[in-house]
N, C-alpha and C. Protein backbone atom coordinates (compact mmCIF):
# COMPACT_ATOMS: atom_id res chain seq x y z
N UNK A 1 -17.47 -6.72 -2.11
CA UNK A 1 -16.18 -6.87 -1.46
C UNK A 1 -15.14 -6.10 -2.26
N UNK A 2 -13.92 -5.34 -1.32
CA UNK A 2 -12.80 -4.44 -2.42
C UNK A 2 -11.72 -5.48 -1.64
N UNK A 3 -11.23 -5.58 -3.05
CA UNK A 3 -9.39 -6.37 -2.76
C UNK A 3 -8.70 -4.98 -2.65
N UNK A 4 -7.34 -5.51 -1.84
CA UNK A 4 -6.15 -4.71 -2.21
C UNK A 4 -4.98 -5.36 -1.26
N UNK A 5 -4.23 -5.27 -2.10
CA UNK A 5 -2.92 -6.22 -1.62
C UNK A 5 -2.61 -6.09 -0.17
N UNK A 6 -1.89 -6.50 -0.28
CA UNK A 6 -0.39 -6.06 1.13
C UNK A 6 0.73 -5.27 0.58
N UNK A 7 1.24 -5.29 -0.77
CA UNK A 7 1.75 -3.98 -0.94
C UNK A 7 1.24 -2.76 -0.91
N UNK A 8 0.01 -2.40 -1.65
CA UNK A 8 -0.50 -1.36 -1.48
C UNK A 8 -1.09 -0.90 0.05
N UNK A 9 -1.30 -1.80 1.08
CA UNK A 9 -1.14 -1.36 2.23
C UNK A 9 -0.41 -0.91 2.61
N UNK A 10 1.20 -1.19 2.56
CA UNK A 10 2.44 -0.77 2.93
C UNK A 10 2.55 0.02 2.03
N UNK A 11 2.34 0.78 1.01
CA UNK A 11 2.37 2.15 0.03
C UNK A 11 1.58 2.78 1.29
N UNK A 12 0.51 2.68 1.43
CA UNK A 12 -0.03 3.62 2.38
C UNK A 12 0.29 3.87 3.52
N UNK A 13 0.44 2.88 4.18
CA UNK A 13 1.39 2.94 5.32
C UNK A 13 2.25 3.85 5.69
N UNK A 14 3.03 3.43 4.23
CA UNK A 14 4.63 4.60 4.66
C UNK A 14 4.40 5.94 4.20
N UNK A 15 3.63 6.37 3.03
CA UNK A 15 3.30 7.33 2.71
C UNK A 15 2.03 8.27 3.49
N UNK A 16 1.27 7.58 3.67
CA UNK A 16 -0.04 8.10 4.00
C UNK A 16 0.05 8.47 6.10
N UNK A 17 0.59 7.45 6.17
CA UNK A 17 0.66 6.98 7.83
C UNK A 17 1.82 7.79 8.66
N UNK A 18 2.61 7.12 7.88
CA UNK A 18 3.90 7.68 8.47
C UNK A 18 4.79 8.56 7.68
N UNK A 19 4.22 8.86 6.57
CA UNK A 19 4.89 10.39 6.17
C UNK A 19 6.09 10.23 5.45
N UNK A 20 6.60 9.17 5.10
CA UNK A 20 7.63 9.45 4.14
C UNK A 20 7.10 9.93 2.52
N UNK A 21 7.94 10.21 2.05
CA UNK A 21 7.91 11.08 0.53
C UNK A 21 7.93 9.40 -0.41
N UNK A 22 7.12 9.78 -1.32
CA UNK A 22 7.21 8.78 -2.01
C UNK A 22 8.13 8.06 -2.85
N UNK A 23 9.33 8.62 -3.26
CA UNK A 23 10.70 8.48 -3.20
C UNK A 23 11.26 7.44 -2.20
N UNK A 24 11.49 7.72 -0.94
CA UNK A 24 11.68 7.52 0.49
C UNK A 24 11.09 5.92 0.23
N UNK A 25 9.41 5.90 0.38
CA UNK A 25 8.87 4.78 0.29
C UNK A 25 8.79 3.80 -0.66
N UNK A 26 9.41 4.00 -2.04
CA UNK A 26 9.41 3.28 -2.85
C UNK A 26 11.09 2.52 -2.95
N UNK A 27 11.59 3.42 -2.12
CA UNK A 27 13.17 2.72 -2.21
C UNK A 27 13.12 1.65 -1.36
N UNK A 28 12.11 1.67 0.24
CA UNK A 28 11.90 1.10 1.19
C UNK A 28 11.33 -0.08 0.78
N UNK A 29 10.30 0.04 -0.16
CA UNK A 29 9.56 -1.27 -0.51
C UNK A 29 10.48 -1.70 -1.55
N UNK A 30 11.69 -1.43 -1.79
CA UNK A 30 12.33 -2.21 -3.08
C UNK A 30 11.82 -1.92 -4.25
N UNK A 31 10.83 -0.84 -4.51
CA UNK A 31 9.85 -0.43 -6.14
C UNK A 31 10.43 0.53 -6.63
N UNK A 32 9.75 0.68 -8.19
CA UNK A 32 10.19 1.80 -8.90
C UNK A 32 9.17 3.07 -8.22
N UNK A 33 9.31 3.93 -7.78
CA UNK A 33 7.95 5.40 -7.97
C UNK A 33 7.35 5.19 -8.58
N UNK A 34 6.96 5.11 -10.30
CA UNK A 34 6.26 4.29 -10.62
C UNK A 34 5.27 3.83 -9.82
N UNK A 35 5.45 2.00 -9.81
CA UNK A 35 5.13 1.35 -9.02
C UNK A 35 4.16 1.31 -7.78
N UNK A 36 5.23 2.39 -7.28
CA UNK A 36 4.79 2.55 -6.00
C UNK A 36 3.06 4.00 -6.03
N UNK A 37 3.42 4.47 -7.12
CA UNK A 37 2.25 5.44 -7.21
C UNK A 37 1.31 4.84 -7.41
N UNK A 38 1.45 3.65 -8.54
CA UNK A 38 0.36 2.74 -9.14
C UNK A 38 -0.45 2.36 -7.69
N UNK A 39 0.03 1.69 -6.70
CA UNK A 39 -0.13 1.00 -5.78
C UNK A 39 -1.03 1.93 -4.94
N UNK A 40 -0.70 3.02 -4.57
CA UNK A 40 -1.44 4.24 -4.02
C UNK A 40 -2.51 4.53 -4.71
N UNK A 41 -2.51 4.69 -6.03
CA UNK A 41 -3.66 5.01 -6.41
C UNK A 41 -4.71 4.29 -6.46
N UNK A 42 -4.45 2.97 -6.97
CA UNK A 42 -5.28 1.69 -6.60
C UNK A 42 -5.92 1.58 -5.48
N UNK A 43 -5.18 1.96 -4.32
CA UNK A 43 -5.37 1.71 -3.14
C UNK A 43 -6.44 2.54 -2.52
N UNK A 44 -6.18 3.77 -2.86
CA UNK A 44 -6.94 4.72 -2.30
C UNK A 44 -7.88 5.39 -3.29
N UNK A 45 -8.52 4.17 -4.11
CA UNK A 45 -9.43 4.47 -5.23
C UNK A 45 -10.50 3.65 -4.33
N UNK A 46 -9.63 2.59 -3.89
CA UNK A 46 -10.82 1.12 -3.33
C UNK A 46 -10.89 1.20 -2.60
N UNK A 47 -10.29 2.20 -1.37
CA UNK A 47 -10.88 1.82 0.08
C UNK A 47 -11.85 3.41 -0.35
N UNK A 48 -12.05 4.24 -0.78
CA UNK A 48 -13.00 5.30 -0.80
C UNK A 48 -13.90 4.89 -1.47
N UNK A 49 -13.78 3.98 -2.31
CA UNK A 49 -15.08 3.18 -3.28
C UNK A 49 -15.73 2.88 -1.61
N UNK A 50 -15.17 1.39 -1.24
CA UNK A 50 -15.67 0.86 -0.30
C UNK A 50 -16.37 1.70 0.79
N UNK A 51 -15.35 2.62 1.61
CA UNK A 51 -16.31 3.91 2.53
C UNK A 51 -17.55 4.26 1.62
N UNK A 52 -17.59 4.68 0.70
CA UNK A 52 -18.50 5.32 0.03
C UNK A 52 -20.23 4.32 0.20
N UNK A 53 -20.02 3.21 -0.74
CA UNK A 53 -20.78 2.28 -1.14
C UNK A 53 -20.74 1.01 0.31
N UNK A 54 -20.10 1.72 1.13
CA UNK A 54 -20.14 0.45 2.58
C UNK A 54 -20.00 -0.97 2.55
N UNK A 55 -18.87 -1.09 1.81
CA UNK A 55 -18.45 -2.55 1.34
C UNK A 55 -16.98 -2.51 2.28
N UNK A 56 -17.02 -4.30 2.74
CA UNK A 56 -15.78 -4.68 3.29
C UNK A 56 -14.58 -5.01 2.39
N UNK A 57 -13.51 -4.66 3.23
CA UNK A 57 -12.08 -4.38 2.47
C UNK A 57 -11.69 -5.75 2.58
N UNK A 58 -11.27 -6.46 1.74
CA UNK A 58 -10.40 -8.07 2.16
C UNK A 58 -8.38 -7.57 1.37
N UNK A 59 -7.53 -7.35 2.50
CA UNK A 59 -6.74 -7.43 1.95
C UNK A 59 -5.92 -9.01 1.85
N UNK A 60 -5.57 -8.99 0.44
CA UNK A 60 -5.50 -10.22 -0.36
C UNK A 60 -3.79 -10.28 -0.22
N UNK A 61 -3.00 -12.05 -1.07
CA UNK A 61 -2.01 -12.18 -0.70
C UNK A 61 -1.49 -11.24 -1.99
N UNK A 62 0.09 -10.73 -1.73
CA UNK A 62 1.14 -9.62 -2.96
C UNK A 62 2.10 -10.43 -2.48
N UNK A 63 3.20 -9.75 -3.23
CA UNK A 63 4.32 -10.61 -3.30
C UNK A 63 5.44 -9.45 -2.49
N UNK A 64 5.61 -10.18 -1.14
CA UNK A 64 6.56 -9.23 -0.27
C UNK A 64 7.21 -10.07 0.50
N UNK A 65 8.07 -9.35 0.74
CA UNK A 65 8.92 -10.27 2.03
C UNK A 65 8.87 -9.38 3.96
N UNK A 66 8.60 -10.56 4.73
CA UNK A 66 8.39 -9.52 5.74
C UNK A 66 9.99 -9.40 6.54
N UNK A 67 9.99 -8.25 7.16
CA UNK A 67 11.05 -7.93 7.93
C UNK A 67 10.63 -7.27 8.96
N UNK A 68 11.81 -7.82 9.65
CA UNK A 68 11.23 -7.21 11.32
C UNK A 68 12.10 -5.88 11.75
N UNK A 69 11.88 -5.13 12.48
CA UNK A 69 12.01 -3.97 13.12
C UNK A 69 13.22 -3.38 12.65
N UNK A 70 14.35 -4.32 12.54
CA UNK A 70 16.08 -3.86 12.70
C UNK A 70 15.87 -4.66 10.98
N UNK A 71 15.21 -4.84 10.15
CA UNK A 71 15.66 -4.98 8.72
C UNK A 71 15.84 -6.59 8.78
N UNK A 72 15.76 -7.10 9.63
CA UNK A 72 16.11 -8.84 9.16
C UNK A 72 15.32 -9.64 8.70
């Protein structure tokens, strides 16, 4: 089994998915760049482990707050 948060989903998300600059996406998630690279790399270390070796992904609980469409 590969963990990976719910932040690092939303690192990918905004970066990978929908194309913002990682700058862009780390201001969005409230992180440092930093941070937010850490999260990417993690991320897309373990889901290519997993493709690779054909193991299921369980994304696990992170510490986020959700907001809906218009920011509330």
């Amino acid at each position: 089994m590969t963990y990976i948060t719910v932040e690092e989903i939303e690192a990918l998300r905004l970066v990978d998915f929908i194309g913002l600059s990682q700058e862009d996406a780390a201001e969005k998630m409230h992180v440092s760049r930093k941070t937010l690279w850490s999260d990417l790399q993690h991320a897309r270390k373990e889901i290519v482990g997993a493709l690779i070796n054909g193991a299921a992904i369980e994304i696990i609980d992170g510490n986020y707050v959700h907001y809906n469409e218009e920011g509330e």
